[in-house]
PDB file of N, CA and C in Angstrom:
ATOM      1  N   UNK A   1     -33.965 -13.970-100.243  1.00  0.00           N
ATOM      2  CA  UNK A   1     -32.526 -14.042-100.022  1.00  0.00           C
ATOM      3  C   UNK A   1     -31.816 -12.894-100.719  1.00  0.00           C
ATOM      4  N   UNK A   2     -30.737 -12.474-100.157  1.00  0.00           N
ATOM      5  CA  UNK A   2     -30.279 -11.526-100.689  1.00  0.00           C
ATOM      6  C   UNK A   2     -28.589 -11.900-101.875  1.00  0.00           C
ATOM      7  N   UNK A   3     -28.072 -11.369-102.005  1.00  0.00           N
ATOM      8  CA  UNK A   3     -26.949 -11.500-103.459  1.00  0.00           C
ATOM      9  C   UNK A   3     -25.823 -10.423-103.181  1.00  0.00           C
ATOM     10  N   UNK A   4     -25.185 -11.113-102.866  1.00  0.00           N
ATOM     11  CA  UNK A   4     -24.088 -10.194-102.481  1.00  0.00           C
ATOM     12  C   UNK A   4     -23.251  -9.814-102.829  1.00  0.00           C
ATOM     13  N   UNK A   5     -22.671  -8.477-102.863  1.00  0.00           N
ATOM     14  CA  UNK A   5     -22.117  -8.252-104.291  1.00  0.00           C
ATOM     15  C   UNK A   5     -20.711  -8.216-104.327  1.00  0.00           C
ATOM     16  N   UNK A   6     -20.171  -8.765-105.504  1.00  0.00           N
ATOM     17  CA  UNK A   6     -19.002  -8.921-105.564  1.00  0.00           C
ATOM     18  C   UNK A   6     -18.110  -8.197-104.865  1.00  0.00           C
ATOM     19  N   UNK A   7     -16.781  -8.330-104.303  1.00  0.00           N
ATOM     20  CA  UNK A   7     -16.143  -7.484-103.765  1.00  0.00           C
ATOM     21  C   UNK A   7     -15.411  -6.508-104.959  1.00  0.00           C
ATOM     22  N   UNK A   8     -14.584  -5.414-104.132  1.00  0.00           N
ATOM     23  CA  UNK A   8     -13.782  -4.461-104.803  1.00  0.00           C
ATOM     24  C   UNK A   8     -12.761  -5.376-105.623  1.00  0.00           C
ATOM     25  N   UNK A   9     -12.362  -5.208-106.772  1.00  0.00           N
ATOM     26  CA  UNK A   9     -10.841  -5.401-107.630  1.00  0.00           C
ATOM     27  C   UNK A   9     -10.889  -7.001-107.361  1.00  0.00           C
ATOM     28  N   UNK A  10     -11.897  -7.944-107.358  1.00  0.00           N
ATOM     29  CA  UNK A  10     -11.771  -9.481-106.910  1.00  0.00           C
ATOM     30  C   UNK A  10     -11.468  -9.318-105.865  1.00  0.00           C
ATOM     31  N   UNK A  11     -11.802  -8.785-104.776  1.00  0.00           N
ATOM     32  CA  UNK A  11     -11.783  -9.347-103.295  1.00  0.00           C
ATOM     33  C   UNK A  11     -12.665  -9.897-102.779  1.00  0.00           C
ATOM     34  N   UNK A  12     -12.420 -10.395-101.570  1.00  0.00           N
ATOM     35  CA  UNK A  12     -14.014 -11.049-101.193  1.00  0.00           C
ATOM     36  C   UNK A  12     -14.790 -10.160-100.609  1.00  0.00           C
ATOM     37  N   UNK A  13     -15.914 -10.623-100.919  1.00  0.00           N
ATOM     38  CA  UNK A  13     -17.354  -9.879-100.776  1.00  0.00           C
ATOM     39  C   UNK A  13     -17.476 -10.193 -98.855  1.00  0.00           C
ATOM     40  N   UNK A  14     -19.155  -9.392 -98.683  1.00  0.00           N
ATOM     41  CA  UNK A  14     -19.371  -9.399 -97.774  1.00  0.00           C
ATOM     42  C   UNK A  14     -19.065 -10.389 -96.840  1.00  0.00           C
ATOM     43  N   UNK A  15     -20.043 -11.811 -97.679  1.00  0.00           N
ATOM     44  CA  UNK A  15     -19.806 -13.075 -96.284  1.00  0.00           C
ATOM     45  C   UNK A  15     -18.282 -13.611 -96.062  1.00  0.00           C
ATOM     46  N   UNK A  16     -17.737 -13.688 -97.270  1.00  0.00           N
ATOM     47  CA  UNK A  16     -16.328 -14.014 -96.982  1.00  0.00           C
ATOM     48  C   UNK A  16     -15.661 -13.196 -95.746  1.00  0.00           C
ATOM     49  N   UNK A  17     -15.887 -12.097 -95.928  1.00  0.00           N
ATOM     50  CA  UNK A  17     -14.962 -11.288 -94.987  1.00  0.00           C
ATOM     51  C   UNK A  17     -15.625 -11.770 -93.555  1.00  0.00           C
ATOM     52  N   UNK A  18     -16.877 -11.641 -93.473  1.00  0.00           N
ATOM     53  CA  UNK A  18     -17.715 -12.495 -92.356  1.00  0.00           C
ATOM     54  C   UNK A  18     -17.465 -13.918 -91.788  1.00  0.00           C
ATOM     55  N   UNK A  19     -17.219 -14.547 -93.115  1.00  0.00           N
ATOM     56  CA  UNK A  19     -16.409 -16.123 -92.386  1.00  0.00           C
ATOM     57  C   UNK A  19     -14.641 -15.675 -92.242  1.00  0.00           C
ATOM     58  N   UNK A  20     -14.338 -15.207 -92.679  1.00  0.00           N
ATOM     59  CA  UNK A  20     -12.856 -14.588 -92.398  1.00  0.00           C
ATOM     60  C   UNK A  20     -12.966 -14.256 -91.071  1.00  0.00           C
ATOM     61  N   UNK A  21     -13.949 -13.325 -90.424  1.00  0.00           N
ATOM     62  CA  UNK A  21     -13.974 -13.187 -88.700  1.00  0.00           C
ATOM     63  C   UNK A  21     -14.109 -14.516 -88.402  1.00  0.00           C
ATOM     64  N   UNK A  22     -14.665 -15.385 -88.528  1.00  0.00           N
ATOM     65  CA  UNK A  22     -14.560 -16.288 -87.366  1.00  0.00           C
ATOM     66  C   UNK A  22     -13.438 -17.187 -87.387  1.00  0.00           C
ATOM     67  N   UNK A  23     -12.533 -17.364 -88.832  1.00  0.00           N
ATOM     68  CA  UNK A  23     -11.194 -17.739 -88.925  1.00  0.00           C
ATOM     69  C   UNK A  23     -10.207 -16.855 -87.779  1.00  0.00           C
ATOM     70  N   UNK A  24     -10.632 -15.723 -87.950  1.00  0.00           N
ATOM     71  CA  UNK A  24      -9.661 -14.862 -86.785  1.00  0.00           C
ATOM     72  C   UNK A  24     -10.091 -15.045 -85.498  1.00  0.00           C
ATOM     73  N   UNK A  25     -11.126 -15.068 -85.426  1.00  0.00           N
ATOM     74  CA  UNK A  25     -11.844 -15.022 -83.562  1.00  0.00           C
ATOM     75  C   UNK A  25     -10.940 -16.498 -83.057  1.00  0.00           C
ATOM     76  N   UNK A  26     -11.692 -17.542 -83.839  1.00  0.00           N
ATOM     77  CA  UNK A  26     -11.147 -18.749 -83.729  1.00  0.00           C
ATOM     78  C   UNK A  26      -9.114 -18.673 -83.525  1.00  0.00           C
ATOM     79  N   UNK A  27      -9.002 -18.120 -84.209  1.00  0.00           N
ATOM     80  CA  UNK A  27      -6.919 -18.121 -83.413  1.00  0.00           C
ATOM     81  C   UNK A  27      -6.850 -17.683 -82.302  1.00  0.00           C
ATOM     82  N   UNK A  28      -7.675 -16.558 -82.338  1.00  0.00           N
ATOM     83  CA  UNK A  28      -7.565 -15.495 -81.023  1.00  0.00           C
ATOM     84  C   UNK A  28      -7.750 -16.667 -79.300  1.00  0.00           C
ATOM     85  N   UNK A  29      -9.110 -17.084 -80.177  1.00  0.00           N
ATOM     86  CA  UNK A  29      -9.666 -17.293 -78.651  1.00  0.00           C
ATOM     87  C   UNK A  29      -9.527 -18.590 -78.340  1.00  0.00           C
ATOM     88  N   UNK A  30      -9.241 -19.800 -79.681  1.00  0.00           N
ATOM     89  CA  UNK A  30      -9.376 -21.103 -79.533  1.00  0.00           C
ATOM     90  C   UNK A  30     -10.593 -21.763 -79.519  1.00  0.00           C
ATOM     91  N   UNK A  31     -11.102 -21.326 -80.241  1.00  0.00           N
ATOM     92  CA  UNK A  31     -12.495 -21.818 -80.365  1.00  0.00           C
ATOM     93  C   UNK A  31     -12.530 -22.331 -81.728  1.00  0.00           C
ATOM     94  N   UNK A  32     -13.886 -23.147 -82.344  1.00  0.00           N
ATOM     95  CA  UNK A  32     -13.993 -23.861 -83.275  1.00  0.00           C
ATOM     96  C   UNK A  32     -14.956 -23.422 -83.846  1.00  0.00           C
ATOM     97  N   UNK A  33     -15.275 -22.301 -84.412  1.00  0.00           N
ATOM     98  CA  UNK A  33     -16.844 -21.599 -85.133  1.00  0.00           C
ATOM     99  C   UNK A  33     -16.340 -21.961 -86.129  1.00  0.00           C
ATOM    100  N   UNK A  34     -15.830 -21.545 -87.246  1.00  0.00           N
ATOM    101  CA  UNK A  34     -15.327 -21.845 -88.824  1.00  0.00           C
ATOM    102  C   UNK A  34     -15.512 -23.475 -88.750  1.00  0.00           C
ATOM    103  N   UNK A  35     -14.735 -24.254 -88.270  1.00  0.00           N
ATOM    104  CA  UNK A  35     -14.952 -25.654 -88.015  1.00  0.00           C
ATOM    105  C   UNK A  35     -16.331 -25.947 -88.223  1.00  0.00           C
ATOM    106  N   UNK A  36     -17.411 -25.611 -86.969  1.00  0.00           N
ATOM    107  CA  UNK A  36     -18.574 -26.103 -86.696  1.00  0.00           C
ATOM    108  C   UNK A  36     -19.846 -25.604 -87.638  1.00  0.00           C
ATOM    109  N   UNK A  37     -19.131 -24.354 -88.671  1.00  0.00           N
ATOM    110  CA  UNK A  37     -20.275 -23.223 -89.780  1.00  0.00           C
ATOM    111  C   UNK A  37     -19.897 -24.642 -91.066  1.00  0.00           C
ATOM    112  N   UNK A  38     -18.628 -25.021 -90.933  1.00  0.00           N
ATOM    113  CA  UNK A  38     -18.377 -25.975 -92.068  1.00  0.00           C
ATOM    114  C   UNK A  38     -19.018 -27.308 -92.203  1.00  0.00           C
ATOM    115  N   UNK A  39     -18.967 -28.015 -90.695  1.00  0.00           N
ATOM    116  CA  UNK A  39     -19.403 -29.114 -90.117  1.00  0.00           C
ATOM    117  C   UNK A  39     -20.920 -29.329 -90.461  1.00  0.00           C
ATOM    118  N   UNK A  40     -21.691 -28.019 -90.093  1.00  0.00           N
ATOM    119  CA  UNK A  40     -23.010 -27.883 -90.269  1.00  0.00           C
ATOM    120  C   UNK A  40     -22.887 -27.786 -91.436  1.00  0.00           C
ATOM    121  N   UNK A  41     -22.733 -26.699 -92.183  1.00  0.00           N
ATOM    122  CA  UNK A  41     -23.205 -26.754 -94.131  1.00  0.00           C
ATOM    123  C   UNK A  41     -23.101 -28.021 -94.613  1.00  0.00           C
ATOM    124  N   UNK A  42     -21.857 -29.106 -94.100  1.00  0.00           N
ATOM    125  CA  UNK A  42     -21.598 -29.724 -94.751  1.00  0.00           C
ATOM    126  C   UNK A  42     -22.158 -31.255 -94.642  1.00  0.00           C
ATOM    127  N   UNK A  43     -22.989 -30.934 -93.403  1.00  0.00           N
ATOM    128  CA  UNK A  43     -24.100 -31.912 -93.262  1.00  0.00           C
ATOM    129  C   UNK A  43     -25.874 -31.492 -93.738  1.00  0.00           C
ATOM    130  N   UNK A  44     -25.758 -30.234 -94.054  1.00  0.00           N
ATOM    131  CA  UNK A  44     -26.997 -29.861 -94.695  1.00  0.00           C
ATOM    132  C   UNK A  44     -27.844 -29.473 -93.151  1.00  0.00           C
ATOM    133  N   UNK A  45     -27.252 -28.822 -92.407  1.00  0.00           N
ATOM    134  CA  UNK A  45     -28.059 -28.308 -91.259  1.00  0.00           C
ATOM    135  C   UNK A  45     -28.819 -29.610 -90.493  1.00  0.00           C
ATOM    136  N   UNK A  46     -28.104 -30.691 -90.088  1.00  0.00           N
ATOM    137  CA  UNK A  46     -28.512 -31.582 -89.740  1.00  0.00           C
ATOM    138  C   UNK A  46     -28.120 -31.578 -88.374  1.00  0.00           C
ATOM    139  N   UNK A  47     -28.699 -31.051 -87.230  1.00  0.00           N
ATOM    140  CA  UNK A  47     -28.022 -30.601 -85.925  1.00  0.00           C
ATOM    141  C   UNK A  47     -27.482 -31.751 -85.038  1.00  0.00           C
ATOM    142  N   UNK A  48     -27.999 -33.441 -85.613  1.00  0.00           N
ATOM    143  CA  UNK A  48     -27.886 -34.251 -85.034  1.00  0.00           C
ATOM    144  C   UNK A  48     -26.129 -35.018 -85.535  1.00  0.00           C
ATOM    145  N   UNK A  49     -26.423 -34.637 -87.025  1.00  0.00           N
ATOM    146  CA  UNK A  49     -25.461 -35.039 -87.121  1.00  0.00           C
ATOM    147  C   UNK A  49     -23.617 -34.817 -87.360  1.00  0.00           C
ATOM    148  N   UNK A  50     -24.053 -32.928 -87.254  1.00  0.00           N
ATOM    149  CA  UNK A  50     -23.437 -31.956 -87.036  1.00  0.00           C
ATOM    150  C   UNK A  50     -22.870 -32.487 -85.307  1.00  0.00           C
ATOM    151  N   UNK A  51     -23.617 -32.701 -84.338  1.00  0.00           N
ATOM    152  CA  UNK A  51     -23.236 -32.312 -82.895  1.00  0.00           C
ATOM    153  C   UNK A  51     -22.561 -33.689 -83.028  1.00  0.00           C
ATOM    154  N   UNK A  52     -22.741 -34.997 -83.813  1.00  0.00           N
ATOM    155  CA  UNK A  52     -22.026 -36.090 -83.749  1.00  0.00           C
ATOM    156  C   UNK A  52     -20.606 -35.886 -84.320  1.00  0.00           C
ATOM    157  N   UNK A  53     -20.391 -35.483 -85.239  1.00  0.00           N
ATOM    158  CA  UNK A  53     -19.466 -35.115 -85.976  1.00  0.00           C
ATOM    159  C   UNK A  53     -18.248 -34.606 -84.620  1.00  0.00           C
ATOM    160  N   UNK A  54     -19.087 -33.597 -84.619  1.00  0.00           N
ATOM    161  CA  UNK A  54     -17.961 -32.749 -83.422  1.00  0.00           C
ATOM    162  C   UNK A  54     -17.950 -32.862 -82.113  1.00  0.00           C
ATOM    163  N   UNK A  55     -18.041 -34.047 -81.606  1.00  0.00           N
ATOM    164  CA  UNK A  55     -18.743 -34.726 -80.517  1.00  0.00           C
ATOM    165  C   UNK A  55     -18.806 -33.652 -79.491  1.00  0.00           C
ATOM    166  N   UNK A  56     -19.869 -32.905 -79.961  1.00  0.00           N
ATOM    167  CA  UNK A  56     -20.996 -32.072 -78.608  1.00  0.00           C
ATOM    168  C   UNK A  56     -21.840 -32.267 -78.594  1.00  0.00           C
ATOM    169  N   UNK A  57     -22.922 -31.873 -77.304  1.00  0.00           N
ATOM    170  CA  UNK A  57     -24.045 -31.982 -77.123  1.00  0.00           C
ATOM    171  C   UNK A  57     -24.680 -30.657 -77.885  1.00  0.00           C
ATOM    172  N   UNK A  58     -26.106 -31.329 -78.913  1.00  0.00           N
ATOM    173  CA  UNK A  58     -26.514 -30.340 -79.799  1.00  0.00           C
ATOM    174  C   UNK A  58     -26.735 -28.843 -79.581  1.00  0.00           C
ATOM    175  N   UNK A  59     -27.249 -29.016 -77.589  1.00  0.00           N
ATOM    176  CA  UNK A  59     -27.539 -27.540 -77.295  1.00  0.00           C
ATOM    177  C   UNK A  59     -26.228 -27.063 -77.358  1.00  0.00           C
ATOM    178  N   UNK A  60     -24.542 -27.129 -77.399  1.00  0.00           N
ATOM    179  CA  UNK A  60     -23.780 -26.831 -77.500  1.00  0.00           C
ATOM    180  C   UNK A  60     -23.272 -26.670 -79.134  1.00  0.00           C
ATOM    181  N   UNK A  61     -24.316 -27.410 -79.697  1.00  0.00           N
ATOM    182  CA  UNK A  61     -24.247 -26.741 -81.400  1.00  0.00           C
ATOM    183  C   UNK A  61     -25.204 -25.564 -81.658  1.00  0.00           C
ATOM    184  N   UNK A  62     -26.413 -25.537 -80.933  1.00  0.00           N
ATOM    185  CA  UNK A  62     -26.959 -24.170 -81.161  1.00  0.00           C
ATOM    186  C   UNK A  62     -26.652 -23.479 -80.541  1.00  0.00           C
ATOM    187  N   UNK A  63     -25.526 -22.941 -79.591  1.00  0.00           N
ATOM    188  CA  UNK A  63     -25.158 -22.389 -78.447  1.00  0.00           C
ATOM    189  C   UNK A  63     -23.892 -21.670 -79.578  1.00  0.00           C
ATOM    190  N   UNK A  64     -23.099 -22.522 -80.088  1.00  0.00           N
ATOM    191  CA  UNK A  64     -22.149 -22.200 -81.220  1.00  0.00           C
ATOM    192  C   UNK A  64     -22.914 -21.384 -82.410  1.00  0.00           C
ATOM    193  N   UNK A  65     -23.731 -21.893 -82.574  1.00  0.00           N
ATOM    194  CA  UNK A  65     -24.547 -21.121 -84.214  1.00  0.00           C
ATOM    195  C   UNK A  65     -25.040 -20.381 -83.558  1.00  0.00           C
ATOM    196  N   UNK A  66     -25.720 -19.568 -82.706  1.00  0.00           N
ATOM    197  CA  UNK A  66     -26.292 -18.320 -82.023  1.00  0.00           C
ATOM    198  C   UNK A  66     -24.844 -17.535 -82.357  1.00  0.00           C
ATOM    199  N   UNK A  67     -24.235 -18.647 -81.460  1.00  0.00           N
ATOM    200  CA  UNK A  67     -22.273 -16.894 -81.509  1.00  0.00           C
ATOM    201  C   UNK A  67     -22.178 -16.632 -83.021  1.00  0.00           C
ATOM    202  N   UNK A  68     -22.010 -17.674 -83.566  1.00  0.00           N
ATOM    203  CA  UNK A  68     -21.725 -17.427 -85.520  1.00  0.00           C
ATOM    204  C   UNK A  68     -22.620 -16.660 -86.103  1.00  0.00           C
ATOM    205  N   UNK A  69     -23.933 -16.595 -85.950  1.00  0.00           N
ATOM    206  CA  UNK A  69     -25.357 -15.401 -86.357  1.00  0.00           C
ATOM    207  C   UNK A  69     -24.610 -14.169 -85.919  1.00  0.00           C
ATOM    208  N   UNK A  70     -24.487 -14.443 -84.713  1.00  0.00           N
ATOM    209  CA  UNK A  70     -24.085 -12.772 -84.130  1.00  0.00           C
ATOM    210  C   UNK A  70     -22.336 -12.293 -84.684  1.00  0.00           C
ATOM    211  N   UNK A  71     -22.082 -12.882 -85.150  1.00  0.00           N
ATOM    212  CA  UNK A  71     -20.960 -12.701 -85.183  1.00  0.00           C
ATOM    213  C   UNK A  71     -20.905 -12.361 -86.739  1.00  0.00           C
ATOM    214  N   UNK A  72     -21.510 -13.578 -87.758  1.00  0.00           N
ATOM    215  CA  UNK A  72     -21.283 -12.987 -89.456  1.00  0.00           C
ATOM    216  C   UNK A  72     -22.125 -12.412 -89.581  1.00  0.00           C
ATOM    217  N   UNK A  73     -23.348 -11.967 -89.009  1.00  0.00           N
ATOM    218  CA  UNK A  73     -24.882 -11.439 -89.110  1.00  0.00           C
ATOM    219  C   UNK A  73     -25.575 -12.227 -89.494  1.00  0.00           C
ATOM    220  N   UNK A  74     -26.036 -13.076 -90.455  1.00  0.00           N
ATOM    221  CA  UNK A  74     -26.123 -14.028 -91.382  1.00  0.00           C
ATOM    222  C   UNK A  74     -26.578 -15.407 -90.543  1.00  0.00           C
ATOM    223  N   UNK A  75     -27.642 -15.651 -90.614  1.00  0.00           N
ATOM    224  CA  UNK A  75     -28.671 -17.425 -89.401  1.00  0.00           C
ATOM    225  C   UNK A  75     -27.913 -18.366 -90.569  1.00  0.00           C
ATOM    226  N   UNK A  76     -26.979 -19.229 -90.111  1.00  0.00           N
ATOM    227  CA  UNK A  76     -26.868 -20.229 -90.329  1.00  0.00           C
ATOM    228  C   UNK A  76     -27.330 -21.487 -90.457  1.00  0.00           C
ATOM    229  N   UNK A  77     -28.055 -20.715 -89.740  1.00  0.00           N
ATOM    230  CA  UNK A  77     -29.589 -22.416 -89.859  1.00  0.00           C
ATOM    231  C   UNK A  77     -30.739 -22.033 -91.036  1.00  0.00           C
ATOM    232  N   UNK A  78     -31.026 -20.914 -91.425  1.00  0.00           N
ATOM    233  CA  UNK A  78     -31.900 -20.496 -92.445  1.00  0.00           C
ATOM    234  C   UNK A  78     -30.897 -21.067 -94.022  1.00  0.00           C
ATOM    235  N   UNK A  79     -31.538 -21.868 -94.224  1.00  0.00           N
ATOM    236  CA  UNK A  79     -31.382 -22.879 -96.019  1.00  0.00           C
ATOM    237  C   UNK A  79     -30.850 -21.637 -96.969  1.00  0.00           C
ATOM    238  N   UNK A  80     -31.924 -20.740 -96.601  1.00  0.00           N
ATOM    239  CA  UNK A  80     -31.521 -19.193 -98.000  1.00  0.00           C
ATOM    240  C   UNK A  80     -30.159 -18.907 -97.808  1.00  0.00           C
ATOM    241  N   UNK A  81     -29.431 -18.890 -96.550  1.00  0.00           N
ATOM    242  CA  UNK A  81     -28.124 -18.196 -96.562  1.00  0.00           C
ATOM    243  C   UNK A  81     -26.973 -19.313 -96.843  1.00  0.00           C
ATOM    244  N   UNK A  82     -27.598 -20.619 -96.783  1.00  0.00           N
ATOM    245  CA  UNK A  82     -26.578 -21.774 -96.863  1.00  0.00           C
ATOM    246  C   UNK A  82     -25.433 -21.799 -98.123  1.00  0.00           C
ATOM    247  N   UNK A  83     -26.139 -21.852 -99.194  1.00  0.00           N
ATOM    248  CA  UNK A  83     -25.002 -21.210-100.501  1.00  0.00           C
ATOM    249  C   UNK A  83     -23.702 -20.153-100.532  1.00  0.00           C
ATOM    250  N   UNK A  84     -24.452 -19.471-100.041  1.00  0.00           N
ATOM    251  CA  UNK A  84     -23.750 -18.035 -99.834  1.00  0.00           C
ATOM    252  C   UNK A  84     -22.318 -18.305 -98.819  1.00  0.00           C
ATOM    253  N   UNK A  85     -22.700 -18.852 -97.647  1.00  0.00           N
ATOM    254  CA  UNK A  85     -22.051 -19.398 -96.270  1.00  0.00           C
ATOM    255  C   UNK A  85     -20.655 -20.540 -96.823  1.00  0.00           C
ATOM    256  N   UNK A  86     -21.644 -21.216 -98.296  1.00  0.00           N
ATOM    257  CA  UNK A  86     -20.342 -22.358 -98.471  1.00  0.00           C
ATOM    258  C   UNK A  86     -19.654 -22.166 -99.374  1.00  0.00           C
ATOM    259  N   UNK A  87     -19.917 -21.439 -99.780  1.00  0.00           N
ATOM    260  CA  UNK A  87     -18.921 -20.607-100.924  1.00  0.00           C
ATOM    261  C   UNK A  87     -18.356 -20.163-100.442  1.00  0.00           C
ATOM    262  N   UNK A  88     -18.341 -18.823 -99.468  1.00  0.00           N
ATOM    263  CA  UNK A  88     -17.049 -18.580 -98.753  1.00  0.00           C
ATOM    264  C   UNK A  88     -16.333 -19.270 -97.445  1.00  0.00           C
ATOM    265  N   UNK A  89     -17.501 -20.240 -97.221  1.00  0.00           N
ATOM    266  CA  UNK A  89     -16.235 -21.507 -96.567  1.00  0.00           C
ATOM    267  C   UNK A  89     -15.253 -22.275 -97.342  1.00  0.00           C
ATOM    268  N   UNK A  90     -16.087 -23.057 -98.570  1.00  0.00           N
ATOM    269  CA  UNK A  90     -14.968 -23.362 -99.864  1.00  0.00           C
ATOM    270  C   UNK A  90     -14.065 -22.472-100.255  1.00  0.00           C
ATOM    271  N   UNK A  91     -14.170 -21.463-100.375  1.00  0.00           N
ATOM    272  CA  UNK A  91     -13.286 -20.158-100.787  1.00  0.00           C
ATOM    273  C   UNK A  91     -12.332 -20.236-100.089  1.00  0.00           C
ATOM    274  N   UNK A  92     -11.948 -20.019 -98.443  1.00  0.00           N
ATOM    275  CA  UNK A  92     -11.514 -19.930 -97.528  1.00  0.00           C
ATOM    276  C   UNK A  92     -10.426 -20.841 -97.306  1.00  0.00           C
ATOM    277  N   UNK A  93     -10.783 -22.331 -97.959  1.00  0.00           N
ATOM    278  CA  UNK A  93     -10.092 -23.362 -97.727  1.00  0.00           C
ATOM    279  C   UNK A  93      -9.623 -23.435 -98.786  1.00  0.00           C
ATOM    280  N   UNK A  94      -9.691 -23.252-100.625  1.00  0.00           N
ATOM    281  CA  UNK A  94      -8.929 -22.993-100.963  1.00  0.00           C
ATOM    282  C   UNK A  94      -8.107 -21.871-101.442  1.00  0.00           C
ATOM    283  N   UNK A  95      -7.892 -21.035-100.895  1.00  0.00           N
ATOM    284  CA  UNK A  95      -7.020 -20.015-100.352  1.00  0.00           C
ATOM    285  C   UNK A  95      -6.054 -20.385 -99.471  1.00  0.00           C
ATOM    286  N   UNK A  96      -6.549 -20.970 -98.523  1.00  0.00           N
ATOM    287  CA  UNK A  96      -5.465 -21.845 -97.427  1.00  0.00           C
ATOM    288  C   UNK A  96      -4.257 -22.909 -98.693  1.00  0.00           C
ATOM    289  N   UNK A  97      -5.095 -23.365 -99.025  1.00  0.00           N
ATOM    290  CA  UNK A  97      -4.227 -24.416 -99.956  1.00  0.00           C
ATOM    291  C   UNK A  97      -3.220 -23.772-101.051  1.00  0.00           C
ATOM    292  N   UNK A  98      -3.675 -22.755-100.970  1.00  0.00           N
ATOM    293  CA  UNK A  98      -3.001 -21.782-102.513  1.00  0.00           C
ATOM    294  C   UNK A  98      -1.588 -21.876-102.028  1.00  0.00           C
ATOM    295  N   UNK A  99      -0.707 -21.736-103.037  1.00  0.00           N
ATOM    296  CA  UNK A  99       1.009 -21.077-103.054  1.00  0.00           C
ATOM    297  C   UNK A  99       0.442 -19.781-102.945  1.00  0.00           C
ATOM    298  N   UNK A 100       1.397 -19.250-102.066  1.00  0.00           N
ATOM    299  CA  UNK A 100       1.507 -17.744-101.970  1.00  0.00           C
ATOM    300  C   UNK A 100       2.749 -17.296-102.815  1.00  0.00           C
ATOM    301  N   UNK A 101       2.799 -15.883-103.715  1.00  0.00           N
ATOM    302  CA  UNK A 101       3.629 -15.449-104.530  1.00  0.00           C
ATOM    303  C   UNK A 101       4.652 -14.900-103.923  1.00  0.00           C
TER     304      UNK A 101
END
């Protein structure tokens, strides 16, 4: 697994900016990747209970995690990158929650 290195001046690092695209794709296009990268981590890559969650059919959860690979670079289904992935999903959300100055 690889370690990714902090960003410039406290910014976010690589994957953040990587889950940050699919926060943007997702406005753009109306789609639910950030949702379904969260859904999954947050069931521990459990595809059954991931596709229940978000009531799709599973090939329509690996159909979603193929676009999210290609999209943060980064297999979402590989355990090694899972940490990395929920940290800057946690990150992401609280940032959302923050007061802005």
């Amino acid at each position: 697994p690889r370690v990714a290195p902090a960003g410039r001046a406290g910014g976010p690092d690589p994957v953040e900016r990587a889950v940050g695209r699919l926060v943007e794709l997702d406005g753009e296009r109306g789609s639910q990747l950030f949702r379904t990268l969260e859904t999954y981590l947050d069931r521990r890559g459990n595809a059954r209970e991931t596709a229940a969650a978000l009531y799709v059919h599973r090939n329509t959860l690996r159909q979603r995690l193929r676009r999210i690979a290609a999209i943060i670079e980064l297999d979402p289904t590989d355990p090694a990158n899972w940490f990395d992935l929920m940290l800057a999903v946690r990150l992401h959300r609280f940032r959302e929650l923050a007061p802005t100055a």
